[in-house]
C-alpha atoms as a PDB file:
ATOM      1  CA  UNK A   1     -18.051 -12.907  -1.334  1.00  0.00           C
ATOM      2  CA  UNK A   2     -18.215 -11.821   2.464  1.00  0.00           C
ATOM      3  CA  UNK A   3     -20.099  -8.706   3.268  1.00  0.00           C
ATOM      4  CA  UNK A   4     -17.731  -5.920   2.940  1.00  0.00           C
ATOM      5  CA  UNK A   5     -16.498  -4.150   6.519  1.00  0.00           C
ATOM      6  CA  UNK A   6     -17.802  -0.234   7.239  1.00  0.00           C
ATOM      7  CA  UNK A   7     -14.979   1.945   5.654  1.00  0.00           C
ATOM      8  CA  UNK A   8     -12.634   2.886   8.359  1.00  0.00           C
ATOM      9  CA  UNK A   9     -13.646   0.146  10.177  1.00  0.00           C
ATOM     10  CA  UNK A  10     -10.782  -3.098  11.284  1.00  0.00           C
ATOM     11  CA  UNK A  11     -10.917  -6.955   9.995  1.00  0.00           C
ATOM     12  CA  UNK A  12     -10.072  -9.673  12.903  1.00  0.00           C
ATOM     13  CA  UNK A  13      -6.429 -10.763  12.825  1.00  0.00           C
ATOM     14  CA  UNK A  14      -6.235 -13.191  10.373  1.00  0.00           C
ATOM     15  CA  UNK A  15      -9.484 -12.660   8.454  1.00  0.00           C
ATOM     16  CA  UNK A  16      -8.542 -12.666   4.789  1.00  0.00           C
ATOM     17  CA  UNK A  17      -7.646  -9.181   3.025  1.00  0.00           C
ATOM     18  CA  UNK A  18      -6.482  -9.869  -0.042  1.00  0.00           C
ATOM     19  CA  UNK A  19      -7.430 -13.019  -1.998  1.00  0.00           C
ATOM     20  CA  UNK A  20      -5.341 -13.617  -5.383  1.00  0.00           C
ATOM     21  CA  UNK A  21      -6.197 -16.740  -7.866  1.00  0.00           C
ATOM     22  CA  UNK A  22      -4.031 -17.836 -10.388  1.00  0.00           C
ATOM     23  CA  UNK A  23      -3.619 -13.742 -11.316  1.00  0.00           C
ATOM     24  CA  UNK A  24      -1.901 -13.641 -14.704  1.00  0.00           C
ATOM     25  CA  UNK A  25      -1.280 -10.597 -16.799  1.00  0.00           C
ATOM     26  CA  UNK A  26      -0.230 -10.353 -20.478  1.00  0.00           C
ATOM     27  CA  UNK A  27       0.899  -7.506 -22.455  1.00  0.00           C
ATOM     28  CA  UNK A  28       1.481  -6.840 -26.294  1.00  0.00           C
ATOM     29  CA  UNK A  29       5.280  -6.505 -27.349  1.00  0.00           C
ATOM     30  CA  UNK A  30       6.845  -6.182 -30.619  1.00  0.00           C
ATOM     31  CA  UNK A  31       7.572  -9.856 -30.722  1.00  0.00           C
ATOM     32  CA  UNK A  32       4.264 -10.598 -29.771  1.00  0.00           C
ATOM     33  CA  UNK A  33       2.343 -11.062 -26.149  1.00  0.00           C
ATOM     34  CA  UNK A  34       4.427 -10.456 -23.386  1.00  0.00           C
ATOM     35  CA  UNK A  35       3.545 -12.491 -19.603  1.00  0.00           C
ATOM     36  CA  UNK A  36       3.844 -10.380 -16.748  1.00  0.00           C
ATOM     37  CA  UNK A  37       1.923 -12.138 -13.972  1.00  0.00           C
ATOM     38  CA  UNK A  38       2.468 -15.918 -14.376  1.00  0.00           C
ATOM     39  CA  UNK A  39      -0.691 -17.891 -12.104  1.00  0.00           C
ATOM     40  CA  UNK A  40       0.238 -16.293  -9.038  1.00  0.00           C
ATOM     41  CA  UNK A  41      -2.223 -17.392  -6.264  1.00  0.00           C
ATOM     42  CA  UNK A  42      -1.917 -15.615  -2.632  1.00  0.00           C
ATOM     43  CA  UNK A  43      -3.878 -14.208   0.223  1.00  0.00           C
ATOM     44  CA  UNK A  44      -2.568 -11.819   2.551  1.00  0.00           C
ATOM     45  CA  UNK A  45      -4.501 -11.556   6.122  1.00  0.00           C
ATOM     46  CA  UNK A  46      -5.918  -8.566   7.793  1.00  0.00           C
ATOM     47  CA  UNK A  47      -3.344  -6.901   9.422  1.00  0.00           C
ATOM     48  CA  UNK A  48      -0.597  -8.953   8.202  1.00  0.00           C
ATOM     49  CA  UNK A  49       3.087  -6.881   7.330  1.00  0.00           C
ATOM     50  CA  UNK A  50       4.078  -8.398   3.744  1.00  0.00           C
ATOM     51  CA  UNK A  51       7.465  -7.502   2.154  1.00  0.00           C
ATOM     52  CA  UNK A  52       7.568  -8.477  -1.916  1.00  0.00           C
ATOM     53  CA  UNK A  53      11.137  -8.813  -3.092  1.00  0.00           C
ATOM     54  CA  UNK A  54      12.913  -9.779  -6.370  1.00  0.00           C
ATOM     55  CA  UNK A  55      15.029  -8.453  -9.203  1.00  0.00           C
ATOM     56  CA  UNK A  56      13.642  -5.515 -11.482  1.00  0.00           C
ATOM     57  CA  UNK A  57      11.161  -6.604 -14.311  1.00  0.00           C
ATOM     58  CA  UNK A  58       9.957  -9.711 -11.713  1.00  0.00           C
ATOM     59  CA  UNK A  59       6.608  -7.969 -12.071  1.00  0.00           C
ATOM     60  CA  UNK A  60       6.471  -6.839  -8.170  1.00  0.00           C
ATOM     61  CA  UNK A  61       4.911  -3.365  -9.319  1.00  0.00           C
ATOM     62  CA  UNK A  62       2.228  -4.949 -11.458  1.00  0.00           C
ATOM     63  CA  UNK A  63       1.627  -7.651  -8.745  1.00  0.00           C
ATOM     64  CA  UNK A  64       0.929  -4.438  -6.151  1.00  0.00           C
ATOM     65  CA  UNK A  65      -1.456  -2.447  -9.241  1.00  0.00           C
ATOM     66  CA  UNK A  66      -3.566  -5.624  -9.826  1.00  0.00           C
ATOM     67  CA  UNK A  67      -4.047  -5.556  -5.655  1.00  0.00           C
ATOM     68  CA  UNK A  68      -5.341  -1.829  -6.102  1.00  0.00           C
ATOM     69  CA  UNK A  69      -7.561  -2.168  -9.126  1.00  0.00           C
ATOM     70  CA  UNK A  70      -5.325   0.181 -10.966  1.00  0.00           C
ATOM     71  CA  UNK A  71      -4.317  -3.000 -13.550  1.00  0.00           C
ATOM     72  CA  UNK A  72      -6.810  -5.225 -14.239  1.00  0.00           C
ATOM     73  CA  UNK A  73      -5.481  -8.887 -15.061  1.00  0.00           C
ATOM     74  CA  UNK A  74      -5.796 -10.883 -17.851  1.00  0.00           C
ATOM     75  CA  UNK A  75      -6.820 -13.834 -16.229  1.00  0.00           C
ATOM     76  CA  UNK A  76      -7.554 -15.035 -12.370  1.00  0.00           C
ATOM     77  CA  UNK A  77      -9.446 -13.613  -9.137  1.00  0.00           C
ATOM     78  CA  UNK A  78      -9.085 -11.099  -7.240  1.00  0.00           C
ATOM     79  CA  UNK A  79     -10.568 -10.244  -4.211  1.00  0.00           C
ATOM     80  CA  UNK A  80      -9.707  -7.044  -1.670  1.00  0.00           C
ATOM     81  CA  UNK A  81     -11.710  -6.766   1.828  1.00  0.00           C
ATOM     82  CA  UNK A  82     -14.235  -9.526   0.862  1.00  0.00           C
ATOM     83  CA  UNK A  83     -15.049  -7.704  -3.246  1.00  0.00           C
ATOM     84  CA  UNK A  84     -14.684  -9.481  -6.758  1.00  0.00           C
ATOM     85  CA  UNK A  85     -12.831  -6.863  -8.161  1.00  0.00           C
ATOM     86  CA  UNK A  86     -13.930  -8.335 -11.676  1.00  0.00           C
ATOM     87  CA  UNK A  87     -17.187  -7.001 -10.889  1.00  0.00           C
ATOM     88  CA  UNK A  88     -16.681  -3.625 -10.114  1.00  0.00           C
ATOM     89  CA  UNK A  89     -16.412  -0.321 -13.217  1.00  0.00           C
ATOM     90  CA  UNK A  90     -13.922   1.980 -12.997  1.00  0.00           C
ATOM     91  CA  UNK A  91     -16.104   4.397 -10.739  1.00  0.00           C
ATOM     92  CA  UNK A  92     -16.474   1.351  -8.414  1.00  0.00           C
ATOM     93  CA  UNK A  93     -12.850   0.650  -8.073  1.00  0.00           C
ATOM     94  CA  UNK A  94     -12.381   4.345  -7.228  1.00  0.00           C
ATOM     95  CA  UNK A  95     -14.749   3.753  -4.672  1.00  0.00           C
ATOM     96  CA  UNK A  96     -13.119   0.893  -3.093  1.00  0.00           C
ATOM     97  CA  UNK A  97      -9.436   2.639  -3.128  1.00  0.00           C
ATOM     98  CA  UNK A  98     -10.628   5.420  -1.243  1.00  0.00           C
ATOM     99  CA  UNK A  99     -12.675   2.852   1.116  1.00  0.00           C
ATOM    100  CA  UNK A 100     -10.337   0.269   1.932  1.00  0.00           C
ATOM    101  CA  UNK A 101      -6.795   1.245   0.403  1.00  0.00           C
ATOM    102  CA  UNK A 102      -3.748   3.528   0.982  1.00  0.00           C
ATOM    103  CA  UNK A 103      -0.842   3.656  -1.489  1.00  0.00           C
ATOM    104  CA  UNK A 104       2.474   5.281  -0.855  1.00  0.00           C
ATOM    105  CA  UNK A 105       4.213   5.722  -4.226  1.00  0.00           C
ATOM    106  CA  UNK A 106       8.569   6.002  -4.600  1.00  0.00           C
ATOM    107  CA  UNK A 107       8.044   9.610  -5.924  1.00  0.00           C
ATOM    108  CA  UNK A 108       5.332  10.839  -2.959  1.00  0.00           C
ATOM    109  CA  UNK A 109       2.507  12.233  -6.173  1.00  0.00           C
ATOM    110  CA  UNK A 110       1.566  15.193  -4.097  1.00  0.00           C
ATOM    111  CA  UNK A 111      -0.316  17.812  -5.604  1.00  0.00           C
ATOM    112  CA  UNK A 112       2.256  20.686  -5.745  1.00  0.00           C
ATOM    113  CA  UNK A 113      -0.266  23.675  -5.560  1.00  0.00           C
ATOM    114  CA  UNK A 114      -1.493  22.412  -2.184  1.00  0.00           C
ATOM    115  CA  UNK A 115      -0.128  22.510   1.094  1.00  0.00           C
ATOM    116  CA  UNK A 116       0.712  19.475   3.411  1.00  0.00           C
ATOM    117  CA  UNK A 117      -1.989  19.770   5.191  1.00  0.00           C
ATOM    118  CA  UNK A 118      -4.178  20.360   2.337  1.00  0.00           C
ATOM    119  CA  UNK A 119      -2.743  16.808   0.736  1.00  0.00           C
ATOM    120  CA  UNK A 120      -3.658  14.478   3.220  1.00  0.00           C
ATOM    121  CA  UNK A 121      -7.048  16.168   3.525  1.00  0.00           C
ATOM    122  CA  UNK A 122      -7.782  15.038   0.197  1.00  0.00           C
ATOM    123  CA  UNK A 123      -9.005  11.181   0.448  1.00  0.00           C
ATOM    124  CA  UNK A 124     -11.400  12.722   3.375  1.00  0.00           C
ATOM    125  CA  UNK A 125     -12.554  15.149   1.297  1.00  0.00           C
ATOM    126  CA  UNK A 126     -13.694  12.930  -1.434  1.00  0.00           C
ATOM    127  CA  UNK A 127     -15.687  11.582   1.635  1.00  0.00           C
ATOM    128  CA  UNK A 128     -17.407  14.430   2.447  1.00  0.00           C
ATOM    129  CA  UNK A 129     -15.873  14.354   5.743  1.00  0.00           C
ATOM    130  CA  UNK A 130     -16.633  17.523   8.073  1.00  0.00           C
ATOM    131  CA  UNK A 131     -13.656  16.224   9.713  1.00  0.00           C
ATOM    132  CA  UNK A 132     -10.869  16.149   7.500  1.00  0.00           C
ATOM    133  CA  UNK A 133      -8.717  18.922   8.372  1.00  0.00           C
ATOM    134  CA  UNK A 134      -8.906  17.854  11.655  1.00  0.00           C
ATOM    135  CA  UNK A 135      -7.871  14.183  10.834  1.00  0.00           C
ATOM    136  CA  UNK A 136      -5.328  15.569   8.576  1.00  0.00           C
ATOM    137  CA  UNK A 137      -3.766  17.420  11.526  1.00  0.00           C
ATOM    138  CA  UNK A 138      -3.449  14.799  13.611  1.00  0.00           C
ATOM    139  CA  UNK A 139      -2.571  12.244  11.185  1.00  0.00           C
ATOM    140  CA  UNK A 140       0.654  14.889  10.414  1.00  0.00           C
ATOM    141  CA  UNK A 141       1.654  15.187  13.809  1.00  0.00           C
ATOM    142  CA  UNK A 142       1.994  11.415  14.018  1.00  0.00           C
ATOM    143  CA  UNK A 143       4.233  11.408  11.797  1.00  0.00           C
ATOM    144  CA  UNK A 144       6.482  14.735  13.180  1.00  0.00           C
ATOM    145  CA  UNK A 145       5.137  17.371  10.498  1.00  0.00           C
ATOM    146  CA  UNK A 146       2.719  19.209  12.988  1.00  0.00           C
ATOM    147  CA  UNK A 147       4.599  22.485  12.309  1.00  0.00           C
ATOM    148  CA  UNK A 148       4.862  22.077   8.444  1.00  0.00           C
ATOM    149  CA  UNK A 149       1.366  22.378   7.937  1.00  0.00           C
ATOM    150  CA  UNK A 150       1.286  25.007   5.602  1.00  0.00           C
ATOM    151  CA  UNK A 151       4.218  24.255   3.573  1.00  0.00           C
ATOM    152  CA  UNK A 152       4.013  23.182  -0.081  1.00  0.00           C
ATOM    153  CA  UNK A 153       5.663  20.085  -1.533  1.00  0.00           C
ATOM    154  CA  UNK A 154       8.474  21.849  -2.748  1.00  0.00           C
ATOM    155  CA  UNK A 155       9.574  23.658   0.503  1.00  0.00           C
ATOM    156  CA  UNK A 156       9.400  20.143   2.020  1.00  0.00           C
ATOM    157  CA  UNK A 157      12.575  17.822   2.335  1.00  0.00           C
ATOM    158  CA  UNK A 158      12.316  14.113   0.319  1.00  0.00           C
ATOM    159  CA  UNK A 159      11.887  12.657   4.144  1.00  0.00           C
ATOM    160  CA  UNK A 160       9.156  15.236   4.772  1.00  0.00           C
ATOM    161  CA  UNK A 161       6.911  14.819   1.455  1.00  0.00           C
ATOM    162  CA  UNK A 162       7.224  11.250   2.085  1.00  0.00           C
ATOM    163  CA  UNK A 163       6.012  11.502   5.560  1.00  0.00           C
ATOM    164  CA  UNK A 164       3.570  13.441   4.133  1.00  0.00           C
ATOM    165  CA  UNK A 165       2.271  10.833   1.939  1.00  0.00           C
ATOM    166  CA  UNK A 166       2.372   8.017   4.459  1.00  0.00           C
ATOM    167  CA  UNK A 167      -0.224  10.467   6.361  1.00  0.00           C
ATOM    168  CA  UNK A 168      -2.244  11.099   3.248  1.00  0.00           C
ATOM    169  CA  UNK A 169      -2.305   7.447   2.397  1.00  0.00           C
ATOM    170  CA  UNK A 170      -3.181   6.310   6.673  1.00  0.00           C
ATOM    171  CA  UNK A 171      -5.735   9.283   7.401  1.00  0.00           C
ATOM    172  CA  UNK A 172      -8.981   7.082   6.415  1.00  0.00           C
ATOM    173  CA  UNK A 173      -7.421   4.091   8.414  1.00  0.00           C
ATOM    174  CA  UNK A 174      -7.486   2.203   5.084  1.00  0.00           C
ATOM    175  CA  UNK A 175      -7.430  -1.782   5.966  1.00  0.00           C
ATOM    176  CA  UNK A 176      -4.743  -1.976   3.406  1.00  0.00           C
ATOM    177  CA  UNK A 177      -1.474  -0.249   2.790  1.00  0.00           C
ATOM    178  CA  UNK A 178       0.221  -0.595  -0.338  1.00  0.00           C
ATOM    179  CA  UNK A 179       3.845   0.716  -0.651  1.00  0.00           C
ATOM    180  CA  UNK A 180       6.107   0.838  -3.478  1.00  0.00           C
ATOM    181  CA  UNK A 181       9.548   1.147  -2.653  1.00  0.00           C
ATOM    182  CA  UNK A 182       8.650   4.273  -0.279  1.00  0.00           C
ATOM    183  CA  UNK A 183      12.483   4.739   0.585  1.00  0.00           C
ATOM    184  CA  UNK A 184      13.728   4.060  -2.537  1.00  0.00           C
ATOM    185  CA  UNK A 185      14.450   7.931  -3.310  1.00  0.00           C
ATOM    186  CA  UNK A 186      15.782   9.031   0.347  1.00  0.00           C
ATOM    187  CA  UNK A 187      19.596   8.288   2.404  1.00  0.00           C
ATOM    188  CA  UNK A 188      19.541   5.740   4.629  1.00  0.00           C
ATOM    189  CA  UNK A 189      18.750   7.683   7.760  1.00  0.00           C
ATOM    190  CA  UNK A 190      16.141   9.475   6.410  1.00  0.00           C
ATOM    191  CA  UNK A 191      14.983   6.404   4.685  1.00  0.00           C
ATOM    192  CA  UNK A 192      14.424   4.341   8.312  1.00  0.00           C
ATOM    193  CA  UNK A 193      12.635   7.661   9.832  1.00  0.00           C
ATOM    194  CA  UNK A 194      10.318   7.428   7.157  1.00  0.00           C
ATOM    195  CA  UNK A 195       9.925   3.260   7.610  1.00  0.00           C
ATOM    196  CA  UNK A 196       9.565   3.418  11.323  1.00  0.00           C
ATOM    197  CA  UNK A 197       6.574   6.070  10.544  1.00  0.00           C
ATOM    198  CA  UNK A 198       4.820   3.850   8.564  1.00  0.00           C
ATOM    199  CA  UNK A 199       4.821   0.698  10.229  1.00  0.00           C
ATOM    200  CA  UNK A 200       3.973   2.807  13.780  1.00  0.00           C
ATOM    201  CA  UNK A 201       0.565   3.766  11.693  1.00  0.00           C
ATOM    202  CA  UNK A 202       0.255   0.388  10.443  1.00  0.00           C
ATOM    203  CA  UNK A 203       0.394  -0.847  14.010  1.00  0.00           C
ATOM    204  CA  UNK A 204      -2.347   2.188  15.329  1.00  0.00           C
ATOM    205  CA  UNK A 205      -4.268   1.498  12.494  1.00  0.00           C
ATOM    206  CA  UNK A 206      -3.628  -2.786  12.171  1.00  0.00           C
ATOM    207  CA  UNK A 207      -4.148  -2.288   8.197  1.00  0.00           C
ATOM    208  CA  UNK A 208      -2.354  -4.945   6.070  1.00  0.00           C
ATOM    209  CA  UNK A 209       0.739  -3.585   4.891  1.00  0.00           C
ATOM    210  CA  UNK A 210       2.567  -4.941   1.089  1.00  0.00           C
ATOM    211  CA  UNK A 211       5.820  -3.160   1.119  1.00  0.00           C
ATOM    212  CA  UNK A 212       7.762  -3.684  -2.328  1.00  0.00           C
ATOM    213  CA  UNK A 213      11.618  -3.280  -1.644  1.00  0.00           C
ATOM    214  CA  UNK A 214      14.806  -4.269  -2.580  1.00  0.00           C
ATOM    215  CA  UNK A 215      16.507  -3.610   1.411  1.00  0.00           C
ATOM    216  CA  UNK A 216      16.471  -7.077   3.040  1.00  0.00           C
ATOM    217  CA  UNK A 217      16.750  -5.438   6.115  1.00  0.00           C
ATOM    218  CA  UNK A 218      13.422  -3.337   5.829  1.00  0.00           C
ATOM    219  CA  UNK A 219      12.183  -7.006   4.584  1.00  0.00           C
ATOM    220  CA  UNK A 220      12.957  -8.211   7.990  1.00  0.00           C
ATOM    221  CA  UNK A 221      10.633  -6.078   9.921  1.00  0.00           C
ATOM    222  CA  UNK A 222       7.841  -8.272   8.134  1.00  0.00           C
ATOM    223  CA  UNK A 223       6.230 -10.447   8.837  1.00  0.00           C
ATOM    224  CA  UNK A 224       6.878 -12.646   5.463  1.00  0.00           C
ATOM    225  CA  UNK A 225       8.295 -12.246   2.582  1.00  0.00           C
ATOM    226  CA  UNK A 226       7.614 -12.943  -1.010  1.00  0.00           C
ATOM    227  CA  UNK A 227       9.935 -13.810  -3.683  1.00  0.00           C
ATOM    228  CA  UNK A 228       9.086 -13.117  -7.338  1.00  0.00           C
ATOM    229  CA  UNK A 229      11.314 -13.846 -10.686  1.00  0.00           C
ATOM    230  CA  UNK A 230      10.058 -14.210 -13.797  1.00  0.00           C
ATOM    231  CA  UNK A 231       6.082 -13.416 -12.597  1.00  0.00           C
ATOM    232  CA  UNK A 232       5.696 -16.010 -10.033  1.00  0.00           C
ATOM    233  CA  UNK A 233       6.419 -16.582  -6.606  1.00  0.00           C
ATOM    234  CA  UNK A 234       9.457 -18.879  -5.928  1.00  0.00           C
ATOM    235  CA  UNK A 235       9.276 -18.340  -2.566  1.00  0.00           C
ATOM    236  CA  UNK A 236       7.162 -17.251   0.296  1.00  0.00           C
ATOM    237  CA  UNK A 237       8.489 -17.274   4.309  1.00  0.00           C
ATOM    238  CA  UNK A 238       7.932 -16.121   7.497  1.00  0.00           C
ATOM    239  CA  UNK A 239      10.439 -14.328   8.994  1.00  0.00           C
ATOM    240  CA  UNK A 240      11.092 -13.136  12.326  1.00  0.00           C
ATOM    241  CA  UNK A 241       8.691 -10.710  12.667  1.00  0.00           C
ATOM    242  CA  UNK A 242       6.061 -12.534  13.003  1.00  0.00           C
ATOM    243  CA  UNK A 243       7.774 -15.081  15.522  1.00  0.00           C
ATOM    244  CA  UNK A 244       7.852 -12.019  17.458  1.00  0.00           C
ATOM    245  CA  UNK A 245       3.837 -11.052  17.123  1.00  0.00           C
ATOM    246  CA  UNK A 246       3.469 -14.499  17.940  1.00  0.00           C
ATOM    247  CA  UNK A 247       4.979 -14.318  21.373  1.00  0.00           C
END
């Protein structure tokens, strides 16, 4: 294992990210064992946009949990920002997440007694950070909520507490950003606000990006794609996005 970077700190271009060998994951069924992850092997570089694809049940959920320590496989390596994940406890993992790792969920999983600004504080908080309401400000006026501050989740559009949770999920420049189907909830429109948000912080920030959807045209902004079915990837291309970084 490499020395891990200062949290908050950036990776080269290119430097590996996210190292996964021959990740397999089985869970109990009625009928006996069930395989989930199938030997899927994979690195993703530092600042690299990655868009994971496939039918429901292709294990493209599990695939992004195993990444964030939140499922821990039953076989294979994995590796995030130069850390055997194997060897870390529970506390450890924590640790790591709120180190190196931002995670926008479909459903936004904001606290609902706290205000915006109060939500993306959070992962600053758990720092110690003398800093974070300040951070938190800014980081929501990136993303067009500067005058929704101190609104709750619940006075907040779908658009808006999604915005909100791209902001909560960038605010410690995490070197990776994990997103599962973040416009899978919202209309179209307010859908491709919400995408050209997040990859404008990826781009400030230059954290790795996953993005699990089913809309082959948000696919296309990245950089690659990643085909699963059945728990393995069938196929893996670049697409014209990165032609584009390239040039």
């Amino acid at each position: 294992m490499t020395t891990p970077p200062l949290p908050g700190s950036k990776l080269p271009p290119g430097h590996p990210l996210v190292v996964l060998d021959d990740i397999r994951l089985s869970l109990p069924g009625a009928g006996g064992p069930v395989d989930i992850l199938r030997g899927i092997s994979l690195d993703i570089a530092a600042g690299e946009t990655v868009a994971l694809i496939g039918p429901s049940g292709s294990g493209k959920s599990t695939l992004m949990m195993v990444m964030a320590g939140l499922e821990r496989p039953s076989g294979g390596r994995v590796a995030v920002a130069g850390q055997d994940l194997a060897g870390l406890d529970e506390d450890g993992l924590a640790r790591l997440r709120r180190a190196y790792i931002g995670i926008v969920f479909q459903s936004f999983h904001l606290l609902p007694t706290m205000t915006a600004l109060e939500n993306v504080a959070i992962p600053c908080e758990l720092d110690a950070r003398a800093d974070a309401f300040a951070d938190a400000r800014a980081a929501l006026e990136r993303v067009g909520l500067g005058h929704r501050l101190g609104h709750y989740p619940a006075q907040l559009s779908g658009g808006e507490q999604q915005r909100v949770a791209i902001a909560r999920a960038m605010v410690a420049r995490p070197l990776l950003v994990l997103a599962d189907e973040p416009t899978g909830n919202l209309d179209g429109t307010t859908g491709r606000l919400v995408m050209d948000c997040l990859f404008a912080e990826h781009a400030r920030n230059g954290a790795g990006l996953l993005l699990i959807t089913h809309d082959a045209g948000l696919a296309e902004r990245c950089e690659r794609q990643l085909h699963l079915a059945d728990g393995r990837i069938v196929d893996d291309r670049r697409g014209l996005a990165a032609l584009r970084r390239v040039r």
